[in-house]
Protein backbone atom coordinates (compact mmCIF):
# COMPACT_ATOMS: atom_id res chain seq x y z
CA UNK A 1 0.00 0.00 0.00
CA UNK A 2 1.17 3.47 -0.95
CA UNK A 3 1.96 5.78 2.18
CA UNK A 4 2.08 9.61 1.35
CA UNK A 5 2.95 12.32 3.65
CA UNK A 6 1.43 15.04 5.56
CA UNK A 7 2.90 18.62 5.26
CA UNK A 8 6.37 18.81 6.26
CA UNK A 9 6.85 18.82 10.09
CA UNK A 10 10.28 18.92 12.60
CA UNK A 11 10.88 15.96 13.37
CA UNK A 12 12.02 13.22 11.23
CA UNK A 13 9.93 10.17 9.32
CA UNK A 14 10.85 6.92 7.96
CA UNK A 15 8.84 5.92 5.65
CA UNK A 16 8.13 2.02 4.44
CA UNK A 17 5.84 0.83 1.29
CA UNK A 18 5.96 4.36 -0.09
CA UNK A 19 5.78 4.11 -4.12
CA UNK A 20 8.52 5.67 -5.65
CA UNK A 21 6.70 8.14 -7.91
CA UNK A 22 5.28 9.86 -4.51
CA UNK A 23 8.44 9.79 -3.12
CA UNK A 24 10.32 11.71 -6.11
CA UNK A 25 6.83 14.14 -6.14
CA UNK A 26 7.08 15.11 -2.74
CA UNK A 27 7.08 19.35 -3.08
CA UNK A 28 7.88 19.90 0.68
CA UNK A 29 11.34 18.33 0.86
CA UNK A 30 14.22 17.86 -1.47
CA UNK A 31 16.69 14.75 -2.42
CA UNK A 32 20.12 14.77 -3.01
CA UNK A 33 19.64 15.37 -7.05
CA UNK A 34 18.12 18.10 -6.17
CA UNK A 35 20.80 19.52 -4.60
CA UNK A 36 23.00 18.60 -7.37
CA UNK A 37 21.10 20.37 -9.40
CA UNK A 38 20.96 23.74 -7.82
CA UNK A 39 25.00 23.96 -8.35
CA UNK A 40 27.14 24.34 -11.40
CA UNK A 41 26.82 23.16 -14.40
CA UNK A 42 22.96 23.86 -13.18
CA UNK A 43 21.23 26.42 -11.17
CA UNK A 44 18.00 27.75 -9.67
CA UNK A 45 16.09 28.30 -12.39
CA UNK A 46 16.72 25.50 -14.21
CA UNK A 47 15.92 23.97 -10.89
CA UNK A 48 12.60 25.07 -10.30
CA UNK A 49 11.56 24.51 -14.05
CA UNK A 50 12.42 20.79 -14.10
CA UNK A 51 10.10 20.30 -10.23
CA UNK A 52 7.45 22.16 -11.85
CA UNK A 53 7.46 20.61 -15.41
CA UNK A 54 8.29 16.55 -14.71
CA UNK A 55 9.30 14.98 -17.23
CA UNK A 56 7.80 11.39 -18.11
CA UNK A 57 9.93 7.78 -18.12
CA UNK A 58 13.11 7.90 -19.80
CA UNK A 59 13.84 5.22 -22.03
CA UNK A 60 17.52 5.15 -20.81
CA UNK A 61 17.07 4.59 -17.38
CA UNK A 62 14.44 1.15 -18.27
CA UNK A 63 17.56 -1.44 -17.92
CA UNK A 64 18.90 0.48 -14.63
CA UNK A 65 14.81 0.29 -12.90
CA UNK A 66 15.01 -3.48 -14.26
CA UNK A 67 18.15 -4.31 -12.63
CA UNK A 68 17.59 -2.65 -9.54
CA UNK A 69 14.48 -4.61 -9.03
CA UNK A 70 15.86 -7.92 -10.37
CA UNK A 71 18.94 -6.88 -7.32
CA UNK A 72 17.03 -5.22 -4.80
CA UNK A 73 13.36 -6.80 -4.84
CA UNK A 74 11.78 -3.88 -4.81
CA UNK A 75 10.57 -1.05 -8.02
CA UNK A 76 7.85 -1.11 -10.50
CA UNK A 77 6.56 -3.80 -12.75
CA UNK A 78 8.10 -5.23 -15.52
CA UNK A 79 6.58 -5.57 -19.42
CA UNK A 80 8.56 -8.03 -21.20
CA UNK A 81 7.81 -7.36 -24.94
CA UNK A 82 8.54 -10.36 -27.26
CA UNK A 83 10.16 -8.20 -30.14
CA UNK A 84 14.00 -7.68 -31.47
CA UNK A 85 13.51 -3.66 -31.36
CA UNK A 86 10.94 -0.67 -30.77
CA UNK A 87 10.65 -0.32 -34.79
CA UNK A 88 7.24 -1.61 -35.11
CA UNK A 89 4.83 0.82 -34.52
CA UNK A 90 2.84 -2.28 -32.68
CA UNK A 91 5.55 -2.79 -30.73
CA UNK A 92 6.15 0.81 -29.50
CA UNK A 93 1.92 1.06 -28.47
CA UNK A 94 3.04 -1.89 -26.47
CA UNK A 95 5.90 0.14 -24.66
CA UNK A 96 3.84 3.40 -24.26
CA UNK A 97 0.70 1.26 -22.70
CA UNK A 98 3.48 -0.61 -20.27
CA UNK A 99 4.52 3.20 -19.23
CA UNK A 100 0.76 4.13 -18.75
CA UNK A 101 0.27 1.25 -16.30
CA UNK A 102 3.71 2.20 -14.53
CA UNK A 103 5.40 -0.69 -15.57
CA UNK A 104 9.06 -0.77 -17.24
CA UNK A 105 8.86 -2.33 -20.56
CA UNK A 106 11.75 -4.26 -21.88
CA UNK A 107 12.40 -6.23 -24.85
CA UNK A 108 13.14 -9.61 -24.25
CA UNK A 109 17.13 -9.66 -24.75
CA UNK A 110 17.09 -6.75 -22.30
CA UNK A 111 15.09 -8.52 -19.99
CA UNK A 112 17.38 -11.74 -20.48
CA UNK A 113 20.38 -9.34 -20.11
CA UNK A 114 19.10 -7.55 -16.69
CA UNK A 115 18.45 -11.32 -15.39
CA UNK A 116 22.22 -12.47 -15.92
CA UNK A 117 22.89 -8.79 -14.20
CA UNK A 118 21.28 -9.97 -11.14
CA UNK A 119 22.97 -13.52 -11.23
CA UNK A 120 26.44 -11.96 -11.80
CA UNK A 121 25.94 -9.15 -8.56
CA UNK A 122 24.05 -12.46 -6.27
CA UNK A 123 27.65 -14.43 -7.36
CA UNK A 124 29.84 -11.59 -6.64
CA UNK A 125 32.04 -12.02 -3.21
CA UNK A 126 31.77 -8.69 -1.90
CA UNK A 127 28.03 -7.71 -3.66
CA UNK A 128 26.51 -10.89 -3.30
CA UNK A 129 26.07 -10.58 0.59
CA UNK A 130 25.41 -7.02 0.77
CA UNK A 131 21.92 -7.48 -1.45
CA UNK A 132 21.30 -10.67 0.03
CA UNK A 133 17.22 -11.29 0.47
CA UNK A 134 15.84 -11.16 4.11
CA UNK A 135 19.56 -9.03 5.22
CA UNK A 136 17.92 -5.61 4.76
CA UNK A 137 15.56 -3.33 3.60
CA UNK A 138 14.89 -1.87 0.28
CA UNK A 139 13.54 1.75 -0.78
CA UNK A 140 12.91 2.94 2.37
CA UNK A 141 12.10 6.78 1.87
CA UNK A 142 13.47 8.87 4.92
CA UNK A 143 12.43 12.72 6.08
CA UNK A 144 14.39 14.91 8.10
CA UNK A 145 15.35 18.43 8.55
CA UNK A 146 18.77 20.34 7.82
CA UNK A 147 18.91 21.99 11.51
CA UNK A 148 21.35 24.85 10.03
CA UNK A 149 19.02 25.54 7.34
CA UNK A 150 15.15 24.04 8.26
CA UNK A 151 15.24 22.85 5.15
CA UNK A 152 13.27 19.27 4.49
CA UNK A 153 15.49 16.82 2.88
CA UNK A 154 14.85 13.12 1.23
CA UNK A 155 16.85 10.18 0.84
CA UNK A 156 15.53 6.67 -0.24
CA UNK A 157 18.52 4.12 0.09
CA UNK A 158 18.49 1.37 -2.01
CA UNK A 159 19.64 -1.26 0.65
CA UNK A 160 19.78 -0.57 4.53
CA UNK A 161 21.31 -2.67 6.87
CA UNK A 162 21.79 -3.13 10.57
CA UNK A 163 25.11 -4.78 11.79
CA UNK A 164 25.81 -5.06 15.75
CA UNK A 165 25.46 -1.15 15.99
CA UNK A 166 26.79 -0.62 11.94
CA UNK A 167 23.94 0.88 9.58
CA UNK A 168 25.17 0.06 6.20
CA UNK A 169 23.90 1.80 3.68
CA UNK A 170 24.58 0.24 -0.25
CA UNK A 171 23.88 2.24 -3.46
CA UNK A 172 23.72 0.21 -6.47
CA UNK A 173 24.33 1.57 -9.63
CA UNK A 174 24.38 0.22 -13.17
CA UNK A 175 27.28 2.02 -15.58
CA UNK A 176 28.84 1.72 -18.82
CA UNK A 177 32.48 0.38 -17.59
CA UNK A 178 32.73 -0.36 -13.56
CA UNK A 179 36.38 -0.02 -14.36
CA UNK A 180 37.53 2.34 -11.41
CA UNK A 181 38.80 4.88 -13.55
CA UNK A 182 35.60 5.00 -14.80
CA UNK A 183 33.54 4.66 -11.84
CA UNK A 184 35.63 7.56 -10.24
CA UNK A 185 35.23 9.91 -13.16
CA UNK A 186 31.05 8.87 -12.80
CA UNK A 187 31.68 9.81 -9.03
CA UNK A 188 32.77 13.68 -10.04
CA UNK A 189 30.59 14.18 -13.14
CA UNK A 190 27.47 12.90 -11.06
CA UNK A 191 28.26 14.38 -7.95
CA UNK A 192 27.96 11.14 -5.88
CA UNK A 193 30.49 12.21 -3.04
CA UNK A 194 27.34 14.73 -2.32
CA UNK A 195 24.66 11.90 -2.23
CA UNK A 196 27.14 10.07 -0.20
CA UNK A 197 27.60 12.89 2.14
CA UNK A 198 23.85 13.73 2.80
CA UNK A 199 22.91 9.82 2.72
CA UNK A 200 25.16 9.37 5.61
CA UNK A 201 24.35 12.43 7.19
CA UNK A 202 20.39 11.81 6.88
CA UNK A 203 20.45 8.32 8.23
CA UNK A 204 22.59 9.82 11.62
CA UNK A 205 20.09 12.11 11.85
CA UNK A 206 16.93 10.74 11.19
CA UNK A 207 17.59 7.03 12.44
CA UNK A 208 20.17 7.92 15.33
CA UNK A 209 23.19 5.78 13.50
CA UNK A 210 26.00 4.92 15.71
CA UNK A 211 27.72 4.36 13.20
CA UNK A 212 26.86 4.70 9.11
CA UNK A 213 28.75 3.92 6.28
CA UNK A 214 27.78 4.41 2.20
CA UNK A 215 29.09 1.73 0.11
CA UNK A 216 28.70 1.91 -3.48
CA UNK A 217 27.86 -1.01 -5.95
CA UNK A 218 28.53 -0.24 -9.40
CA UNK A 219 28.34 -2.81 -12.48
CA UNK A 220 28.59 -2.70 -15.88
CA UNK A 221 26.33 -2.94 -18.43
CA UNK A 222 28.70 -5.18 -20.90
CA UNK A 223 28.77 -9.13 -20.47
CA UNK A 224 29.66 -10.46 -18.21
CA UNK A 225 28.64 -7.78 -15.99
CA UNK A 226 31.75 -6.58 -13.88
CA UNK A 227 31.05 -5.56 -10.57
CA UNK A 228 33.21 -2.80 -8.35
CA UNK A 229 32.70 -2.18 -4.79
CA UNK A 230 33.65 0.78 -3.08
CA UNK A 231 33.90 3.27 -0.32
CA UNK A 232 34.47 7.00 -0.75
CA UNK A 233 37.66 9.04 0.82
CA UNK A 234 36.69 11.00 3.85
CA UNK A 235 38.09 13.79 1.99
CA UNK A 236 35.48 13.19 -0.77
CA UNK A 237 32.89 12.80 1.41
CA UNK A 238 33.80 16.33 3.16
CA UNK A 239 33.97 17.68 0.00
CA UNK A 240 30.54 16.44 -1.18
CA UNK A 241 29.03 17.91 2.34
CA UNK A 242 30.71 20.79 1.51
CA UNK A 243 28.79 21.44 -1.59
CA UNK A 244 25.57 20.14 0.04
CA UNK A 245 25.96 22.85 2.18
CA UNK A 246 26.20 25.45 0.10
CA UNK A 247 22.92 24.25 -2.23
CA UNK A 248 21.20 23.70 0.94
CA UNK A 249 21.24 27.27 1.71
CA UNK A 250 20.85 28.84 -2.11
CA UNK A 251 17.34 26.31 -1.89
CA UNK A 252 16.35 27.89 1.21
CA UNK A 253 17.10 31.18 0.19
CA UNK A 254 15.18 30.63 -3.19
CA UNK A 255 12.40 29.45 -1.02
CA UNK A 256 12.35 32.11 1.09
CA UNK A 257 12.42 35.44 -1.51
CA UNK A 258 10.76 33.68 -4.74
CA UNK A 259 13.74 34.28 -6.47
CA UNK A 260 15.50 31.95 -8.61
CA UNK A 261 18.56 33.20 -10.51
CA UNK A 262 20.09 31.67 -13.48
CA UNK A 263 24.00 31.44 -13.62
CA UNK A 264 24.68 35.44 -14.12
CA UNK A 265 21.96 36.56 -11.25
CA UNK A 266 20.56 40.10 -10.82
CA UNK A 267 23.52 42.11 -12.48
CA UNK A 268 23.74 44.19 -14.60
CA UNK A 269 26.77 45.19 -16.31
CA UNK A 270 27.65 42.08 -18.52
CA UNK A 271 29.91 39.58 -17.01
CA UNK A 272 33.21 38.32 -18.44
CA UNK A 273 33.96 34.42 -19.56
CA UNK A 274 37.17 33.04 -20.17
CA UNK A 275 38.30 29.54 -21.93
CA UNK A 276 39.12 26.87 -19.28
CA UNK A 277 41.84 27.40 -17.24
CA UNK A 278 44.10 24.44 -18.56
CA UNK A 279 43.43 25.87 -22.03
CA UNK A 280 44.57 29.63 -21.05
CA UNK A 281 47.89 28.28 -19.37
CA UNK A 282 48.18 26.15 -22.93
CA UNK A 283 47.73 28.33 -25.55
CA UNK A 284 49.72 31.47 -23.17
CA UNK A 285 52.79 29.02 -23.49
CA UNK A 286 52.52 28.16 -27.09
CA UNK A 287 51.29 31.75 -28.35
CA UNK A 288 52.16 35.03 -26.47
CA UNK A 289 56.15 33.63 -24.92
């Protein structure tokens, strides 16, 4: 049974059976990819224009819904189409009528593909236990307040554990390579040292951790499936906090005034842009010495 929330109050909430499309809806709080989004290469407006226009199901992120429910045991219905592609315009009616119903659709090689997914992370030495069945829970959607800022925040970890005193908290993610270059490139570019950060920091606060840590799952979408397991620095996690921080208190002063500036703000005498940095010290060396 879906559980929704009243109006935003102090104290925190843990929420269980609470759908995921009521969870990412919620107006009165705001996630971790929210906050990403407030800070550069985004910003305010661009903010408020993507809460207040949602977008519908993105064909890209099908296999990663698929796997995580295949891996986690919990997410939204699956509509296995018997076809080799979307081309058909039978076959596409099928997909859109799967989205109506709030089901993922997936052709059957994908479907075959997120299955040996699943069997490759349940095999996996280090993944294998963390996700295994009856050792946690799944999508469980958590409310608390920023005490600097009294701004609401969200998280919904994909796996929670409790270990003699240890709350374990494992984020699985499907990716291109899980080669660690890779996977710590995806770390910058995605900001995951900030869900990380508030992840960690949400869980102390609204479930009283002793002790938290965020462990990160990642596995490729090439056969046979790679998987990489891995814990953040301290100093990325600071960093990621860092910038929480900071979009924390540009949402609640958004909130507050109404306002909600692009990148160049209320100026106006026109700013000044310069090539990257790297590219300046470059082409100094090579043209102007």
């Amino acid at each position: 049974m879906t559980t929704t929330l009243e109006p935003p109050v102090t104290a925190p909430v843990v929420v269980d059976g609470m759908s995921a499309d009521d969870y990412h809806a919620d107006r009165g709080s705001i996630s971790s990819t929210g906050l990403r989004k407030l800070l550069n290469p985004g910003c305010p407006a661009q903010f408020k224009y993507d809460r207040d226009h949602p977008q519908g199901p993105k064909k890209e992120f099908d296999l990663g819904h698929a796997a995580h429910l295949l891996v986690l045991g919990e997410g939204p219905e699956l509509e296995v189409i018997d076809a080799p592609d979307w081309k058909k315009v039978a076959t596409r009616e099928l997909r859109d009528l799967a989205y109506a119903e709030g089901k993922v659709p997936l052709l059957t090689k994908d479907h075959d593909m997120v299955q040996e997914m699943a069997a490759a992370i349940r095999q996996h030495p280090l993944a294998g236990p963390l996700f295994a069945p009856g050792s946690g829970v799944a999508e469980r959607s958590i409310f608390w307040t920023d005490p600097a800022t009294g701004v609401r925040c969200r998280i919904r970890p994909d796996f929670l554990k409790q270990i003699s005193g240890l709350t374990l908290c494992v984020d699985y993610k499907t990716i291109k390579s899980a080669d660690p270059d890779t996977v710590s490139k995806a770390i910058r570019d995605h900001g995951y040292h900030q869900q990380d950060a508030l992840y960690t920091d949400g869980l102390y606060a609204a479930l009283g951790a002793e002790d938290v840590r965020f462990v990160f799952v990642f596995q490729s979408k090439i056969a046979p499936y790679l998987v990489t397991v891995r814990e953040l620095t301290d100093q990325d996690r600071d960093i990621g906090r860092a910038k929480n921080e900071r979009a924390l208190r540009i949402y609640a002063e958004c909130e507050k005034t109404g306002i909600w500036p692009d990148w160049t703000g209320p100026v106006t005498d026109i700013p000044t842009i310069s090539m990257p940095t790297w590219a300046v010290l470059n082409e100094t060396a090579e043209y102007m010495s």
